[in-house]
N, C-alpha and C. Protein backbone atom coordinates (compact mmCIF):
# COMPACT_ATOMS: atom_id res chain seq x y z
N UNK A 1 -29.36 -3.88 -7.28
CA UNK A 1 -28.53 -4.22 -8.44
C UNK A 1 -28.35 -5.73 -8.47
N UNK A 2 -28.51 -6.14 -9.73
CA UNK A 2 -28.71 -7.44 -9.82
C UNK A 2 -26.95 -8.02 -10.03
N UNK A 3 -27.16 -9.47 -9.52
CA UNK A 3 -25.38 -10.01 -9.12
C UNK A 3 -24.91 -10.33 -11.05
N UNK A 4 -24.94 -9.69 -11.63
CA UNK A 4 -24.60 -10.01 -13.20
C UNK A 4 -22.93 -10.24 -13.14
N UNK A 5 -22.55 -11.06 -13.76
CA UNK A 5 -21.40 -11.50 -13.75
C UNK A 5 -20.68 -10.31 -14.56
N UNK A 6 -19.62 -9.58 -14.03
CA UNK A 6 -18.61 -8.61 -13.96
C UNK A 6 -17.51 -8.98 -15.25
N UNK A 7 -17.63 -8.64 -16.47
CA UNK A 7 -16.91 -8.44 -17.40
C UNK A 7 -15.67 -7.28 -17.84
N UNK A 8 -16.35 -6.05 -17.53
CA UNK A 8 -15.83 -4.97 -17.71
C UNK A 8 -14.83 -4.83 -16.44
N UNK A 9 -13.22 -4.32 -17.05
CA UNK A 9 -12.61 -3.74 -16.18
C UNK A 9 -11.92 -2.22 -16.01
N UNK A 10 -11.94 -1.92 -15.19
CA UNK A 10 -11.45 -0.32 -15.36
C UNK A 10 -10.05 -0.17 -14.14
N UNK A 11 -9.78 0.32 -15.54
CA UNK A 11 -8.01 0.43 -14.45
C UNK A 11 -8.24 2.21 -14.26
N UNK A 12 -6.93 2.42 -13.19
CA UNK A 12 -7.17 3.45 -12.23
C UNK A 12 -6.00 3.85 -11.80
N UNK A 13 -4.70 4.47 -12.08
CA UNK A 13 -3.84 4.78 -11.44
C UNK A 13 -3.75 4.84 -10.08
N UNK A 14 -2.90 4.88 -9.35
CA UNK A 14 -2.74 6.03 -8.25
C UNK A 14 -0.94 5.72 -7.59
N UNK A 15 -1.10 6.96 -6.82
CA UNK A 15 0.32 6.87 -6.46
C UNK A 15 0.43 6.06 -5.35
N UNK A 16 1.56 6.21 -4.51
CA UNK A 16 1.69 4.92 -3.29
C UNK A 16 0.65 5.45 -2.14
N UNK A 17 1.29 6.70 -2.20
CA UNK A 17 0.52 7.39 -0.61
C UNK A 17 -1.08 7.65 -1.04
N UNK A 18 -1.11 7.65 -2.11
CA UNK A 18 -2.86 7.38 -2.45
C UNK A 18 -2.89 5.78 -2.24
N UNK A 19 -2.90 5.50 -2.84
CA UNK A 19 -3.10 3.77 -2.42
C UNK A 19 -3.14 3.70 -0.89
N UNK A 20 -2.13 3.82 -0.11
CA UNK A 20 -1.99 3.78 1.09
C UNK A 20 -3.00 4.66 2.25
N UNK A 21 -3.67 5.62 1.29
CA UNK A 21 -4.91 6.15 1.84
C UNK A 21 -5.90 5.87 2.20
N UNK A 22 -6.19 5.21 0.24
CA UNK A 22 -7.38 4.15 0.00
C UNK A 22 -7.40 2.99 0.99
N UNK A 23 -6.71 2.32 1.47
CA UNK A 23 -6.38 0.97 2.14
C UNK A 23 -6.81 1.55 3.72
N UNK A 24 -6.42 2.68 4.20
CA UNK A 24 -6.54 3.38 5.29
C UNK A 24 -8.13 3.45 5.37
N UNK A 25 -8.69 3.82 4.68
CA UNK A 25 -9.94 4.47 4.79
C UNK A 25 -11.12 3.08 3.93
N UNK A 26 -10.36 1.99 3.57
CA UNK A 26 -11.05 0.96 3.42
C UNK A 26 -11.90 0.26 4.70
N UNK A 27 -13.56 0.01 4.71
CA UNK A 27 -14.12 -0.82 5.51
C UNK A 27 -14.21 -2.07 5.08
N UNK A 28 -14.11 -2.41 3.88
CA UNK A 28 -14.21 -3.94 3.61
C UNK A 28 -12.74 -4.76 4.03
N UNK A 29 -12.83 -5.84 3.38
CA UNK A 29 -11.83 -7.07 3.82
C UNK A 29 -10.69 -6.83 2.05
N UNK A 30 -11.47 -6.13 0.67
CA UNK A 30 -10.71 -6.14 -0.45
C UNK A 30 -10.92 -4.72 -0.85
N UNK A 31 -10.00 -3.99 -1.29
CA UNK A 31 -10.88 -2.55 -1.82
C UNK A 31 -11.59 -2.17 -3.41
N UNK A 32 -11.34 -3.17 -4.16
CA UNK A 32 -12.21 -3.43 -5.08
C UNK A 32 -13.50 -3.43 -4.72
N UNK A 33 -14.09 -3.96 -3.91
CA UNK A 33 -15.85 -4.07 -4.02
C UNK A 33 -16.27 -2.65 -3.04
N UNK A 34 -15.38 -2.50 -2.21
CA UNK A 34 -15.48 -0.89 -1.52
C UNK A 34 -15.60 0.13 -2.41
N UNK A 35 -14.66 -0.16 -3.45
CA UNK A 35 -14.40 0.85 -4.29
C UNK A 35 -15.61 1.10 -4.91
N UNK A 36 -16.17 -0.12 -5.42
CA UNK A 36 -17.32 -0.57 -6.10
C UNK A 36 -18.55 0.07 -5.62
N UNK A 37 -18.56 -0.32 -4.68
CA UNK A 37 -20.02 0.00 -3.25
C UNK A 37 -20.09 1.13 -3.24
N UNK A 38 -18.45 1.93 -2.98
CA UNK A 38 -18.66 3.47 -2.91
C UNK A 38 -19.25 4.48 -4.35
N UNK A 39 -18.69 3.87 -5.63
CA UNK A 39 -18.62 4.44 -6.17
C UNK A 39 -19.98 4.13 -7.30
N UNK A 40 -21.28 3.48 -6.45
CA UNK A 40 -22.87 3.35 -6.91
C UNK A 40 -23.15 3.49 -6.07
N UNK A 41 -22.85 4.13 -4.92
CA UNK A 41 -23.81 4.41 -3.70
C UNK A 41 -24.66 3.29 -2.83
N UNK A 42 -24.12 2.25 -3.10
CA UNK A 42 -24.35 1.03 -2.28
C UNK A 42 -24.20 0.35 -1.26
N UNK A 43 -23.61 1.33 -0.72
CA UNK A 43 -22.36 1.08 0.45
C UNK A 43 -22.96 0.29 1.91
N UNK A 44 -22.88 -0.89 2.15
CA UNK A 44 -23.35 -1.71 2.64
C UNK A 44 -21.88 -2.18 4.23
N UNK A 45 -22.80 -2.56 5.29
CA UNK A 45 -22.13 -2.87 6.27
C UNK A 45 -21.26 -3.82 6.15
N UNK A 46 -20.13 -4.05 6.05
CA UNK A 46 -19.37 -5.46 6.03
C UNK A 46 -18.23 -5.67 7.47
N UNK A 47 -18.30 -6.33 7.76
CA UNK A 47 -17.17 -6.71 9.24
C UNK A 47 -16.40 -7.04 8.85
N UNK A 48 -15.08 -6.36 9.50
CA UNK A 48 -13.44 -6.54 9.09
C UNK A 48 -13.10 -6.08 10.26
N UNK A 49 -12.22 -7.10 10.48
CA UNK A 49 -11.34 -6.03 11.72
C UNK A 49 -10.04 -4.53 11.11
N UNK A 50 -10.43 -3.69 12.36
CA UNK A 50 -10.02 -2.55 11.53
C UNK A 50 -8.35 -3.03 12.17
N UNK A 51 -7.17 -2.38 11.37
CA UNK A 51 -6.12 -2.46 12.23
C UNK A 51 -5.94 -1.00 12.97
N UNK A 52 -5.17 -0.72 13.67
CA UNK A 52 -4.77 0.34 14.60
C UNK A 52 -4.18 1.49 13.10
N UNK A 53 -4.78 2.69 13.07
CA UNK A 53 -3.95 3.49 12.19
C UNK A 53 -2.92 4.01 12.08
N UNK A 54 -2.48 3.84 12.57
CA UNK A 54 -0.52 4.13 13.26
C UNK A 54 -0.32 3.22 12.74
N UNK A 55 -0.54 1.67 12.70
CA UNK A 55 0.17 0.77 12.01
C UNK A 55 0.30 0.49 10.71
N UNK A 56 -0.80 1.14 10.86
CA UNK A 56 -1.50 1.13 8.97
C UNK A 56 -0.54 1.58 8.03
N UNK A 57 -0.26 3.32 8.76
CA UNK A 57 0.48 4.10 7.71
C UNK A 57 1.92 3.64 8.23
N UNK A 58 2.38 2.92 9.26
CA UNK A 58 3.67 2.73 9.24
C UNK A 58 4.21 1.39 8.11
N UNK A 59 3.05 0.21 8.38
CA UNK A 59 3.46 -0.26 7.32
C UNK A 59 3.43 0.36 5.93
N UNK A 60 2.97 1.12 5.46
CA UNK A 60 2.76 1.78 4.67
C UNK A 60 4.11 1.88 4.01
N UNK A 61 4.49 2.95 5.09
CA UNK A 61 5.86 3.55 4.81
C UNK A 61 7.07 2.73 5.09
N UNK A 62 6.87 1.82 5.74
CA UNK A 62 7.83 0.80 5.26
C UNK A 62 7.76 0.59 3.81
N UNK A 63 6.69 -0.14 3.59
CA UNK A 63 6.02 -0.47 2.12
C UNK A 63 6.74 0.09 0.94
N UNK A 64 6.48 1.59 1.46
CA UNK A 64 7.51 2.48 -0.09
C UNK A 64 8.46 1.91 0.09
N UNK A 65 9.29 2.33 1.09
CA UNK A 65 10.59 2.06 1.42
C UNK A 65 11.08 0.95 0.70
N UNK A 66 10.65 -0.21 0.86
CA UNK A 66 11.02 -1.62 -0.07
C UNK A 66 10.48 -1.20 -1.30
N UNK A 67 9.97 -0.70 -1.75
CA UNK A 67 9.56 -0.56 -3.33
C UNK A 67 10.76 -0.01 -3.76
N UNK A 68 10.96 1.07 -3.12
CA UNK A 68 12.00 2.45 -3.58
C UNK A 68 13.57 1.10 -3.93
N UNK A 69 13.55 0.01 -3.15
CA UNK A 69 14.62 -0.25 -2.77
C UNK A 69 14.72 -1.66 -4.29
N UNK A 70 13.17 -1.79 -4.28
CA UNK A 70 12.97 -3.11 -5.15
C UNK A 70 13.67 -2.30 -6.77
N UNK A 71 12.66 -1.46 -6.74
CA UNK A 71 12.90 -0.41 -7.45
C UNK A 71 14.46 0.02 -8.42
N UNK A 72 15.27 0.18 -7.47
CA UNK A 72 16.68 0.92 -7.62
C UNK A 72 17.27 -0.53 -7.87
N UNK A 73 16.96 -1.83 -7.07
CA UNK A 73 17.31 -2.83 -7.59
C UNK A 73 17.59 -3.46 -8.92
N UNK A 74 15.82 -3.34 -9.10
CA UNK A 74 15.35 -4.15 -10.87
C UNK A 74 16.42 -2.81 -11.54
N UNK A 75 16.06 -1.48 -11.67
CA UNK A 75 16.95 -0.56 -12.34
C UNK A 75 18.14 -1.03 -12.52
N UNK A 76 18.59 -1.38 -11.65
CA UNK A 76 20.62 -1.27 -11.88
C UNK A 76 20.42 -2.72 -12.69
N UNK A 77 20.01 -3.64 -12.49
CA UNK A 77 19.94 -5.09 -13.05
C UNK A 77 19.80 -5.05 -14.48
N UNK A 78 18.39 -4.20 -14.79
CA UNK A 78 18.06 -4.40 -16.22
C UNK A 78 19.36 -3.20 -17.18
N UNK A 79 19.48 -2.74 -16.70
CA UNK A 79 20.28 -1.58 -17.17
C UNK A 79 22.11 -1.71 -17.19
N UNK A 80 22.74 -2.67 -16.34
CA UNK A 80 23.64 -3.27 -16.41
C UNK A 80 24.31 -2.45 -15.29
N UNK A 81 23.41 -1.33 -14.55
CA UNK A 81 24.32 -0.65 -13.97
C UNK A 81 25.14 -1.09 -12.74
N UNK A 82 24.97 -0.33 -12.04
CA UNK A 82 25.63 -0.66 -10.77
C UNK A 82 24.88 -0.39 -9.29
N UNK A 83 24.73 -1.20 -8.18
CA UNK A 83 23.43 -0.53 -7.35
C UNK A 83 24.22 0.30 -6.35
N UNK A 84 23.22 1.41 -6.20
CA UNK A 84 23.97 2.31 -5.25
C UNK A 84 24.03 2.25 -3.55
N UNK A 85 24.62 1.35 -3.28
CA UNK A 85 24.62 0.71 -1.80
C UNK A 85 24.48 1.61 -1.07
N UNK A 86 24.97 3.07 -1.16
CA UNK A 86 24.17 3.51 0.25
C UNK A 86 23.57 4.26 0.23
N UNK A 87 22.69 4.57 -1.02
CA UNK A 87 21.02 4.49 -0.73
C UNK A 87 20.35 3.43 -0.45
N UNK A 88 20.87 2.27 -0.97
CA UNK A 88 20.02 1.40 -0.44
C UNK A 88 19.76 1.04 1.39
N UNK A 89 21.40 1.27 1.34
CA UNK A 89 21.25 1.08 2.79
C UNK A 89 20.84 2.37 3.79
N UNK A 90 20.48 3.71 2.97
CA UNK A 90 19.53 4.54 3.40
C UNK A 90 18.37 4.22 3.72
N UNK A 91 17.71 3.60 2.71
CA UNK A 91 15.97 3.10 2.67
C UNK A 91 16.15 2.01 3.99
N UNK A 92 17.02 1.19 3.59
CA UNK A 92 16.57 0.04 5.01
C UNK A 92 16.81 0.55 6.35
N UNK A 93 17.73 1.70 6.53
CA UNK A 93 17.89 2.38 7.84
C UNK A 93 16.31 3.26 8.24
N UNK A 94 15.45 3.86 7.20
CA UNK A 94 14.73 4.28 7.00
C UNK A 94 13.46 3.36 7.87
N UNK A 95 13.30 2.11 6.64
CA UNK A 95 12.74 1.30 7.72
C UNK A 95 12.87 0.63 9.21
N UNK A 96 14.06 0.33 9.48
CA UNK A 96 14.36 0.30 10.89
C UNK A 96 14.02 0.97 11.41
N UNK A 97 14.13 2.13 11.67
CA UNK A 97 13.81 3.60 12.53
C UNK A 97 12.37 3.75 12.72
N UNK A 98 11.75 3.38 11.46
CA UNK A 98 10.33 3.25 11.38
C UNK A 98 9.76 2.29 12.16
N UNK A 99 10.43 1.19 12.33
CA UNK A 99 10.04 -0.13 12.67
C UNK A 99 9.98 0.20 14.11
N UNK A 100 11.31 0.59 14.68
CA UNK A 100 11.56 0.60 15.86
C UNK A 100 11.21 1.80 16.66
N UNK A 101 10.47 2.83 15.72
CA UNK A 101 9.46 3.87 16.76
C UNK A 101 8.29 3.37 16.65
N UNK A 102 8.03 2.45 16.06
CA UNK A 102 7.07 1.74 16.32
C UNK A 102 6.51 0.86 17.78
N UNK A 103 7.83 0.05 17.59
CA UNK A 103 7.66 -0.80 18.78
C UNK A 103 8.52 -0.13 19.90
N UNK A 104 8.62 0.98 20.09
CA UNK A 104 9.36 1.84 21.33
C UNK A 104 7.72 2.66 21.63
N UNK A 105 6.73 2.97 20.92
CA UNK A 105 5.16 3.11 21.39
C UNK A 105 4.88 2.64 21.75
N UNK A 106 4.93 1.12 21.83
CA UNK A 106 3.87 -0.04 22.09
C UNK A 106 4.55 -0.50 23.07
């Protein structure tokens, strides 16, 4: 396939824990051209260091965790409401716990 300069774009939903799959099961360094490679059958060797998969999906799930939190944030802001402090301070306990069975493995 010839290197033709890339015009066309195609958007693609997905949810977090899909995303967080895709990223899991990524061999390249971006998952755009993986995506790419995989999805013409081109799929070519590229070197990346892999990270440890335990870490992968823990950041992961941190990851939601701050979304959920960014999330409930922008909500109460744009909306005039009010933020609900202890969910929020659910999600960040969430991540701690996460964080710190993390580094109680290692």
């Amino acid at each position: 396939m010839t290197k033709d300069k890339r015009t066309k774009t195609i958007k693609v939903r997905v949810s977090d824990d899909e995303h967080a799959a895709l990223l899991a099961r990524c061999t390249y360094a971006e998952l755009a051209p993986w995506l790419r490679d995989l999805a013409l059958g081109e799929r070519k060797k590229r070197e990346r260091n892999i990270a440890d998969p335990d870490l992968l999906r823990l950041l992961s799930a941190a990851g939601n965790n701050l979304n959920q939190i960014a999330r409930a944030i922008n909500v109460a802001r744009l909306s005039g409401g009010v933020i609900d402090s202890i969910v929020l301070l659910d999600e960040l306990q969430k991540i701690e716990q996460l964080l710190g069975g993390f580094r109680s493995d290692n």
